[in-house]
PDB file of N, CA and C in Angstrom:
ATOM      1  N   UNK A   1      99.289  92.066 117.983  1.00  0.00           N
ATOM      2  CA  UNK A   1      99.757  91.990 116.616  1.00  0.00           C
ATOM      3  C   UNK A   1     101.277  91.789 116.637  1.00  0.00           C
ATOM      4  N   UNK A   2     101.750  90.875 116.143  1.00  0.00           N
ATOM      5  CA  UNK A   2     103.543  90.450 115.538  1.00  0.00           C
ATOM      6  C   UNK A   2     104.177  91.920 115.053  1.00  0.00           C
ATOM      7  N   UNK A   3     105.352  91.390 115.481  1.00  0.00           N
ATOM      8  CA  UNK A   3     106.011  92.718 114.546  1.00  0.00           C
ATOM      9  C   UNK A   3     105.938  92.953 113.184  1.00  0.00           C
ATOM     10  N   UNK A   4     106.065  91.467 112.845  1.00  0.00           N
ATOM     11  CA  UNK A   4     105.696  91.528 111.243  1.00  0.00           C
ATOM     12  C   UNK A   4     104.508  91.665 110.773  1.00  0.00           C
ATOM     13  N   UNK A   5     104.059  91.641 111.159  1.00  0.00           N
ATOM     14  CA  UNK A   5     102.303  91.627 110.990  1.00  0.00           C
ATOM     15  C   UNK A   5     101.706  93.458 111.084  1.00  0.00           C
ATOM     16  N   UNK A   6     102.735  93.957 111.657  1.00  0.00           N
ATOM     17  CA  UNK A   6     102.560  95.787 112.168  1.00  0.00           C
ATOM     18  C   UNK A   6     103.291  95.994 110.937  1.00  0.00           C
ATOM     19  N   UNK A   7     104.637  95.370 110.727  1.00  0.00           N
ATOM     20  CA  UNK A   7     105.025  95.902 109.503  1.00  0.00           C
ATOM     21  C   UNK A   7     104.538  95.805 108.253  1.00  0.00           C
ATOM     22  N   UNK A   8     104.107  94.655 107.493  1.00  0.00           N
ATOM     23  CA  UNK A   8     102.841  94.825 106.960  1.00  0.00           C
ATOM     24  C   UNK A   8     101.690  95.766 106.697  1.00  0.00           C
ATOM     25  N   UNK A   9     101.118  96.217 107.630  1.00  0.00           N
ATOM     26  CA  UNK A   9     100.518  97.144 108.188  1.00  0.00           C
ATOM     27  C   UNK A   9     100.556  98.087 107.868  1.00  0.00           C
ATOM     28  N   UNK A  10     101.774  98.596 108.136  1.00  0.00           N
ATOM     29  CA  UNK A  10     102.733  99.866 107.697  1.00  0.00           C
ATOM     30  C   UNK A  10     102.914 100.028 106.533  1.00  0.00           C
ATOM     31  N   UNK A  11     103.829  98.913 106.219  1.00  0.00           N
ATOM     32  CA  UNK A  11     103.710  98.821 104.316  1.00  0.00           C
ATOM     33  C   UNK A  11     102.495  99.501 103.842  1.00  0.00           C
ATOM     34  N   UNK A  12     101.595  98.551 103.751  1.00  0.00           N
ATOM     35  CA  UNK A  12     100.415  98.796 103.483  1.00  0.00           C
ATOM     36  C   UNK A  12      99.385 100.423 103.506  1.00  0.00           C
ATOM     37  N   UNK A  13      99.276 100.834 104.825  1.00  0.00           N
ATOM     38  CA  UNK A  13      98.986 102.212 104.652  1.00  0.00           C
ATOM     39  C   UNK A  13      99.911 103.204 104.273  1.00  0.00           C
ATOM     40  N   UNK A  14     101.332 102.970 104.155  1.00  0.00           N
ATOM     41  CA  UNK A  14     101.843 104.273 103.565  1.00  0.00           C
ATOM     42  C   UNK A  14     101.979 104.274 102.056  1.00  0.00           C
ATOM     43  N   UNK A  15     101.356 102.809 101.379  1.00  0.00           N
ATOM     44  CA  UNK A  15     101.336 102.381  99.918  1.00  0.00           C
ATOM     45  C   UNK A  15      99.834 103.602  99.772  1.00  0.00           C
ATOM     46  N   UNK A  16      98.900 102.888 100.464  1.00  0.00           N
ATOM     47  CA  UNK A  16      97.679 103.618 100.240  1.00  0.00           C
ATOM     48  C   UNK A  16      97.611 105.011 100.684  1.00  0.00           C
ATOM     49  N   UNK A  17      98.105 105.646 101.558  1.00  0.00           N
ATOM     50  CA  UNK A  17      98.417 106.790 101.912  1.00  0.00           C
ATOM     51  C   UNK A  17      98.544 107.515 101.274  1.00  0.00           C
ATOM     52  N   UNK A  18      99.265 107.413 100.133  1.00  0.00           N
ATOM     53  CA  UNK A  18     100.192 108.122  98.853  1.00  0.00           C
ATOM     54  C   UNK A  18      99.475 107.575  97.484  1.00  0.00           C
ATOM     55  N   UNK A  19      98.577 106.390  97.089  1.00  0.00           N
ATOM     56  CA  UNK A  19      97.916 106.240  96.037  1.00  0.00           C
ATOM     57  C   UNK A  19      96.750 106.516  96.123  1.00  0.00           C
ATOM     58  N   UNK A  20      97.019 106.828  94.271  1.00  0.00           N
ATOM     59  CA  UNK A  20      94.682 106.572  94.479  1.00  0.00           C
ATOM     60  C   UNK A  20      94.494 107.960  94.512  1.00  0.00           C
ATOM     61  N   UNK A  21      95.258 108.988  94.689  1.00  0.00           N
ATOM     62  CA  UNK A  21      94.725 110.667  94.831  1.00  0.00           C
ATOM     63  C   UNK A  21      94.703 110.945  93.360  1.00  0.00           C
ATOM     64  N   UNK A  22      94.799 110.207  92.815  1.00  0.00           N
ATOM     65  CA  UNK A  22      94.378 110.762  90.947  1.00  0.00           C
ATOM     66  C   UNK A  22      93.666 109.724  90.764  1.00  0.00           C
ATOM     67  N   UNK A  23      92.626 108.931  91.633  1.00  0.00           N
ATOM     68  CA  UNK A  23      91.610 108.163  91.041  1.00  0.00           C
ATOM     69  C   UNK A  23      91.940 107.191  90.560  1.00  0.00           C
ATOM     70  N   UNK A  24      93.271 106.134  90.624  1.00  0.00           N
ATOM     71  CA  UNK A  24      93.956 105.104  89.789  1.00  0.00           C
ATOM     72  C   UNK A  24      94.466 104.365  90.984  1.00  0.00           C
ATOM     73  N   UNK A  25      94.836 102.704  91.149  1.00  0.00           N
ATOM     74  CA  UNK A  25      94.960 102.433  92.388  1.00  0.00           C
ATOM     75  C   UNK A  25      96.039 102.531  92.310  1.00  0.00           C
ATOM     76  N   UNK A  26      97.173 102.997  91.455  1.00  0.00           N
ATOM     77  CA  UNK A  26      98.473 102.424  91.894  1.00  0.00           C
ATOM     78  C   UNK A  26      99.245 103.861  92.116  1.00  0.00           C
ATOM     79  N   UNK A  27     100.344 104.447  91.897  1.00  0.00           N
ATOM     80  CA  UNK A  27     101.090 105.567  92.148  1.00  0.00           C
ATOM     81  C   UNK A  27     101.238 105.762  90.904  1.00  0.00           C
ATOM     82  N   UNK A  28     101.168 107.031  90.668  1.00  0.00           N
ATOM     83  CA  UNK A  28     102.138 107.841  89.780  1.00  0.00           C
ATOM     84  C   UNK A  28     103.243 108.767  90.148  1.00  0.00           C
ATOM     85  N   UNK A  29     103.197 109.309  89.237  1.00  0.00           N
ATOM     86  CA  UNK A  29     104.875 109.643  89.280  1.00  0.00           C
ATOM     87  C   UNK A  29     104.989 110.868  91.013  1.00  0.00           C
ATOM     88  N   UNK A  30     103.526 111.455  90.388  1.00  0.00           N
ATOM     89  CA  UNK A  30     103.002 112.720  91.011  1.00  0.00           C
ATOM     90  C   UNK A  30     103.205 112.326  92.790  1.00  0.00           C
ATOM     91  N   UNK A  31     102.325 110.978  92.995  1.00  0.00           N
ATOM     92  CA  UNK A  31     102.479 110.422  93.897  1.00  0.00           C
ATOM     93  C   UNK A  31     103.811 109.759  94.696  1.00  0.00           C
ATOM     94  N   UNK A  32     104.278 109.710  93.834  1.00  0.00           N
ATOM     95  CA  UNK A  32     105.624 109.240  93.843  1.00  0.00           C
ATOM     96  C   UNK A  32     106.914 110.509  95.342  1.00  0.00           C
ATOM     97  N   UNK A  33     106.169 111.269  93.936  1.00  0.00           N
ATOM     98  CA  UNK A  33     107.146 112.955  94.890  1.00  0.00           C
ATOM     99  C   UNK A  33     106.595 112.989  95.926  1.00  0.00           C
ATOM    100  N   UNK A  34     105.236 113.294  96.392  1.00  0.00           N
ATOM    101  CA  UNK A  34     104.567 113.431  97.221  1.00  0.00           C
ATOM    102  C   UNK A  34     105.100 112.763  98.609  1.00  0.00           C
ATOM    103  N   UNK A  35     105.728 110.912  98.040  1.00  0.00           N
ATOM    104  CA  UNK A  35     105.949 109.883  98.991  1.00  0.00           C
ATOM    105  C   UNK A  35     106.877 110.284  99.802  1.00  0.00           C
ATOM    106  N   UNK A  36     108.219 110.683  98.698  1.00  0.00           N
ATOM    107  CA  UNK A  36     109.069 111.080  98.863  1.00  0.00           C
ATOM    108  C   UNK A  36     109.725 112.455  99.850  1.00  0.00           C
ATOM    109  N   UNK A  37     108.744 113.220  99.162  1.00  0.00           N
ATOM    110  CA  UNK A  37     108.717 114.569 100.453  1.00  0.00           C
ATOM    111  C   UNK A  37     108.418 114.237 102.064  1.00  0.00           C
ATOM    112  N   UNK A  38     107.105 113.196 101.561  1.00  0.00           N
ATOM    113  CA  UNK A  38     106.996 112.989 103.078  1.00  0.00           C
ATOM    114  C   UNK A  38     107.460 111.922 104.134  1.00  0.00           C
ATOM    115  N   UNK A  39     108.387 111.242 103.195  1.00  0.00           N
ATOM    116  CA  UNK A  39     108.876 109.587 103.776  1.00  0.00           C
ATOM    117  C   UNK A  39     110.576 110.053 103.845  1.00  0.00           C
ATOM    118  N   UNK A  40     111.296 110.489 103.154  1.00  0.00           N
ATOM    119  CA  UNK A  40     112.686 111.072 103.105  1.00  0.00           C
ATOM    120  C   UNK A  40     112.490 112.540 102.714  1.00  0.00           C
ATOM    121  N   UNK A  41     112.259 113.601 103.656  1.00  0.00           N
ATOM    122  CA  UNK A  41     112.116 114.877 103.555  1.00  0.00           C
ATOM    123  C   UNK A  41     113.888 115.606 102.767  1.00  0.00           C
ATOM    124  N   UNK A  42     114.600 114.803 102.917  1.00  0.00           N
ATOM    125  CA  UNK A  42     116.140 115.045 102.653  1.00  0.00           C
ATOM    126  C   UNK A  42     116.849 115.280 101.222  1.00  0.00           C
ATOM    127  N   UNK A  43     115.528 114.739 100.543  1.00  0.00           N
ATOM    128  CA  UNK A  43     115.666 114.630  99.077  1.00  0.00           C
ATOM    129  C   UNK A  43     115.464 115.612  98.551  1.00  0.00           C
ATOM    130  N   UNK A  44     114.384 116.773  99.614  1.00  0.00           N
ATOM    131  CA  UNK A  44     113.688 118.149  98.539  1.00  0.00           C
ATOM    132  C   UNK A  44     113.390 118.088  97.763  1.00  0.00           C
ATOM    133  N   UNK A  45     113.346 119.186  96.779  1.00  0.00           N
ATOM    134  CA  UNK A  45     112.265 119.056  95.746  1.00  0.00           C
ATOM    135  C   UNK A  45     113.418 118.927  94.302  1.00  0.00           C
ATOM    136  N   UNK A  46     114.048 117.669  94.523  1.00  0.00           N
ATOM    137  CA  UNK A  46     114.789 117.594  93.173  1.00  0.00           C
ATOM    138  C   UNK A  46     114.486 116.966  92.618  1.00  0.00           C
ATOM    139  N   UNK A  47     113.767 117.230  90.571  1.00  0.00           N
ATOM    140  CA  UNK A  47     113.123 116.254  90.298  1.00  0.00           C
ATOM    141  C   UNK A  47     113.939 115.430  89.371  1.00  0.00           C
ATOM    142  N   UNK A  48     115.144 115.524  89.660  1.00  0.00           N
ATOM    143  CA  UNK A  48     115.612 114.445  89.391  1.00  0.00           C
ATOM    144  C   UNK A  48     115.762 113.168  90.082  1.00  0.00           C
ATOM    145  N   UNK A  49     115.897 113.430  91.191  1.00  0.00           N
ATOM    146  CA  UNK A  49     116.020 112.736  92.584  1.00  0.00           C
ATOM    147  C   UNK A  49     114.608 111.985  92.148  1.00  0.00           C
ATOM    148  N   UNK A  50     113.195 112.887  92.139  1.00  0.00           N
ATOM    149  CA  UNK A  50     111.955 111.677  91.834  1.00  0.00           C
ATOM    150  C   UNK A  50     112.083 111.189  90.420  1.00  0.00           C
ATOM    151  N   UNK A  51     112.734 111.261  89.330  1.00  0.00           N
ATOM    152  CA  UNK A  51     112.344 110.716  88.111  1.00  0.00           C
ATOM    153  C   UNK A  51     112.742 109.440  88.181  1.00  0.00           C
ATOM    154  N   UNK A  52     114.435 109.557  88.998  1.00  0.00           N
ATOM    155  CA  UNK A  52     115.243 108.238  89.245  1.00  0.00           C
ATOM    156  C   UNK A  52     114.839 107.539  90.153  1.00  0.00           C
ATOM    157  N   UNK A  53     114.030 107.988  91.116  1.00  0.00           N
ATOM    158  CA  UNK A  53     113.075 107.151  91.854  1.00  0.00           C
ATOM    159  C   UNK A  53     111.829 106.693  92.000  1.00  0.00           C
ATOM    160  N   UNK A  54     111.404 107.048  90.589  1.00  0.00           N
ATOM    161  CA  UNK A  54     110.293 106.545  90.062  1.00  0.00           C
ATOM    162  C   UNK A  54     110.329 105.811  88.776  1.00  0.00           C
ATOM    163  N   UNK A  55     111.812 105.909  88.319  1.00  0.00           N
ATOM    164  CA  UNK A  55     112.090 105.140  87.249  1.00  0.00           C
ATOM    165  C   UNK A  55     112.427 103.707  87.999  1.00  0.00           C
ATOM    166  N   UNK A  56     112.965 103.801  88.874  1.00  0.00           N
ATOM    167  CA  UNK A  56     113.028 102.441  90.261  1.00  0.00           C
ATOM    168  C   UNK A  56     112.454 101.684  90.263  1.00  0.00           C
ATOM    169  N   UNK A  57     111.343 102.200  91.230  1.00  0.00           N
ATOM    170  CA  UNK A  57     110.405 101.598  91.230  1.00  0.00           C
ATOM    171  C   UNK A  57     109.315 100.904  90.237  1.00  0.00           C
ATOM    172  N   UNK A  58     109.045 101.728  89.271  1.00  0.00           N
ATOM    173  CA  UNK A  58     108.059 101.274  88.219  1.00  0.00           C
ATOM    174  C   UNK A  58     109.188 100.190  87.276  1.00  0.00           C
ATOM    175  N   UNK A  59     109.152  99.041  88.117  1.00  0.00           N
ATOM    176  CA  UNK A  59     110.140  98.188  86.985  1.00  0.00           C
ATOM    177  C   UNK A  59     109.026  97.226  85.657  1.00  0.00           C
ATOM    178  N   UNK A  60     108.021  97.745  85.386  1.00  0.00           N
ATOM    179  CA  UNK A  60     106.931  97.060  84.023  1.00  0.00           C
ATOM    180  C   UNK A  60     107.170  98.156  83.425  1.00  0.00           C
ATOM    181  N   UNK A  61     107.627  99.708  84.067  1.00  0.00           N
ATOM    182  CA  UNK A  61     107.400 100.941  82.879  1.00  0.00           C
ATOM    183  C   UNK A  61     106.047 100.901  82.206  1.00  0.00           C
ATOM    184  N   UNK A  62     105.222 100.778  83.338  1.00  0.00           N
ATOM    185  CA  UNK A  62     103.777 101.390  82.643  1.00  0.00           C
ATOM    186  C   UNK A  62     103.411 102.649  83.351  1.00  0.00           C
ATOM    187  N   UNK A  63     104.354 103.033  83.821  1.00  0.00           N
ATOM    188  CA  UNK A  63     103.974 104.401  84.002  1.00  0.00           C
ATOM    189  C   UNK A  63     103.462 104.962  85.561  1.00  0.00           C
ATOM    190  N   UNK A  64     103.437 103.642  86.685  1.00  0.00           N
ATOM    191  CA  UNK A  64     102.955 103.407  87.132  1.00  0.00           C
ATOM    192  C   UNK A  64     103.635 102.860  88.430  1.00  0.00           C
ATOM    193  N   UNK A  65     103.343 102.862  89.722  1.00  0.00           N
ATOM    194  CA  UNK A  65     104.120 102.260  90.837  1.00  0.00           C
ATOM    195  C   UNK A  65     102.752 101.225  91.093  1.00  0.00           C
ATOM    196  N   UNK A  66     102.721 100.327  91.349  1.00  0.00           N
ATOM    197  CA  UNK A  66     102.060  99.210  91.952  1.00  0.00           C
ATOM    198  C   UNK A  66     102.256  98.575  93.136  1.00  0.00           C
ATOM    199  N   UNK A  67     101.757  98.350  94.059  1.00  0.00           N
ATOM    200  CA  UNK A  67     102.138  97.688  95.472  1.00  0.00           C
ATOM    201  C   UNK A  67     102.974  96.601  95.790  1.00  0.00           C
ATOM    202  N   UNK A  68     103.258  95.827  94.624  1.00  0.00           N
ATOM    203  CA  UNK A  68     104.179  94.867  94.595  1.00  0.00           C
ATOM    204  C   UNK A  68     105.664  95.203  94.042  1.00  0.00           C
ATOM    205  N   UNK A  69     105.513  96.212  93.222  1.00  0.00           N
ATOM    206  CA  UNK A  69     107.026  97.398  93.010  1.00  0.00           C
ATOM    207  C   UNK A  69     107.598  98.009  93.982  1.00  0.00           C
ATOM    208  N   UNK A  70     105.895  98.631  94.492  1.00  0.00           N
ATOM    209  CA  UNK A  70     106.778  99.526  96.119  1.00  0.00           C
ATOM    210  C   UNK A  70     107.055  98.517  97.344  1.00  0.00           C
ATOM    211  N   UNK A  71     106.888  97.237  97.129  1.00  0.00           N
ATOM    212  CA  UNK A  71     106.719  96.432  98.583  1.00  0.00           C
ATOM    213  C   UNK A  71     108.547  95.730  97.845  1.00  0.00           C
ATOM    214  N   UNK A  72     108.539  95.688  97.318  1.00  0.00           N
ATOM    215  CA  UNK A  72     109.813  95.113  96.413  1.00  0.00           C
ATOM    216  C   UNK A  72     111.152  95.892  96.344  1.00  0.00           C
ATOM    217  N   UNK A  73     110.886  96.891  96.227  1.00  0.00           N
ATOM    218  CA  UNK A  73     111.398  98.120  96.394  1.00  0.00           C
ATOM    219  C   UNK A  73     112.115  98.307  97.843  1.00  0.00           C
ATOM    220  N   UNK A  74     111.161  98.714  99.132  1.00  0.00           N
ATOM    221  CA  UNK A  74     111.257  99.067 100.337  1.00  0.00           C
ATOM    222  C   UNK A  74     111.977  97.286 100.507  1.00  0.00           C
ATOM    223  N   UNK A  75     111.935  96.475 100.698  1.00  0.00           N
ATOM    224  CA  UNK A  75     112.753  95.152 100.942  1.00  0.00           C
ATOM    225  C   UNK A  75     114.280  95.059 100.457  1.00  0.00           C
ATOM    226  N   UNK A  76     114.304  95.455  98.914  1.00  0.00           N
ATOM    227  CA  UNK A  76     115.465  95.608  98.962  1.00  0.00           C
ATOM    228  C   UNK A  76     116.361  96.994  99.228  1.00  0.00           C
ATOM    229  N   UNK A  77     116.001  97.783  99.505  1.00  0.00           N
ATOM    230  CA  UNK A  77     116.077  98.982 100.285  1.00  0.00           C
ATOM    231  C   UNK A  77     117.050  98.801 101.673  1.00  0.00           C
ATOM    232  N   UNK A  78     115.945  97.885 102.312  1.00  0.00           N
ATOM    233  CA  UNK A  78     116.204  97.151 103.491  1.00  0.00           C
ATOM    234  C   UNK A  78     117.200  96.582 103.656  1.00  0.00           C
ATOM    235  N   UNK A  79     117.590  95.691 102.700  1.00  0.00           N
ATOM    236  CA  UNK A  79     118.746  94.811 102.509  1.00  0.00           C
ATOM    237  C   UNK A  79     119.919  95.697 102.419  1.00  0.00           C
ATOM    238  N   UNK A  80     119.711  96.201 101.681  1.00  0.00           N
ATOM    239  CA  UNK A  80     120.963  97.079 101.578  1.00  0.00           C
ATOM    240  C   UNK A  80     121.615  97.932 101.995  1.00  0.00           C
ATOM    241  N   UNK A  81     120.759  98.829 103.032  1.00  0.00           N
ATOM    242  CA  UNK A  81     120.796  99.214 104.308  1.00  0.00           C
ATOM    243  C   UNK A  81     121.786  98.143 105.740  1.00  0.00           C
ATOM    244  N   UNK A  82     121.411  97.190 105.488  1.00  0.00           N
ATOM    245  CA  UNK A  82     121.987  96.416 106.255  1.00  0.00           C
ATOM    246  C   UNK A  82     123.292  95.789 106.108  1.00  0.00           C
ATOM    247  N   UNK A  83     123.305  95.890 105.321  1.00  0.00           N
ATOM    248  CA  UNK A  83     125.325  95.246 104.723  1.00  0.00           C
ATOM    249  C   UNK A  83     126.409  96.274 104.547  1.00  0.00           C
ATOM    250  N   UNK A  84     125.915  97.197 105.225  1.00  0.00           N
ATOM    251  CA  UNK A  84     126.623  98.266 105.639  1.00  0.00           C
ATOM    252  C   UNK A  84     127.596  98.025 106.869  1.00  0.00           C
TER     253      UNK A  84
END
């Protein structure tokens, strides 16, 4: 498997990893924290820290993270990380 092709991969199960535990395919907010605790443990439990990072991500504001928000998201993340 490509590197990109693992990353993908990755994307992918830590999208599903974290959705879908309230029966809905995409993330909520709930899910959101959850991601967060366990993907950047550094953040703790501030919920401001998740409102603003779930206000982020959910850029339709339906209430909702979708796989193409969080894949959109983590890219430019990426980017910006790098021009450092």
């Amino acid at each position: 498997m490509s590197a990109i092709s693992r990353a993908m991969a990755l994307l992918t199960d830590t999208f599903e990893k974290h959705a879908g535990k309230d029966g809905q395919p995409n993330m909520s907010k709930a899910e959101v924290s959850d991601l967060l605790h366990a993907e950047f443990p550094q953040t703790g439990n501030n919920k401001e820290v998740v409102n603003d990072f779930f206000s982020m991500l959910d850029n339709d504001k339906d209430g909702s993270v979708d796989f193409k928000e969080f894949v959109t998201f983590v890219a430019a993340i990426t980017v910006m990380s790098k021009q450092k």
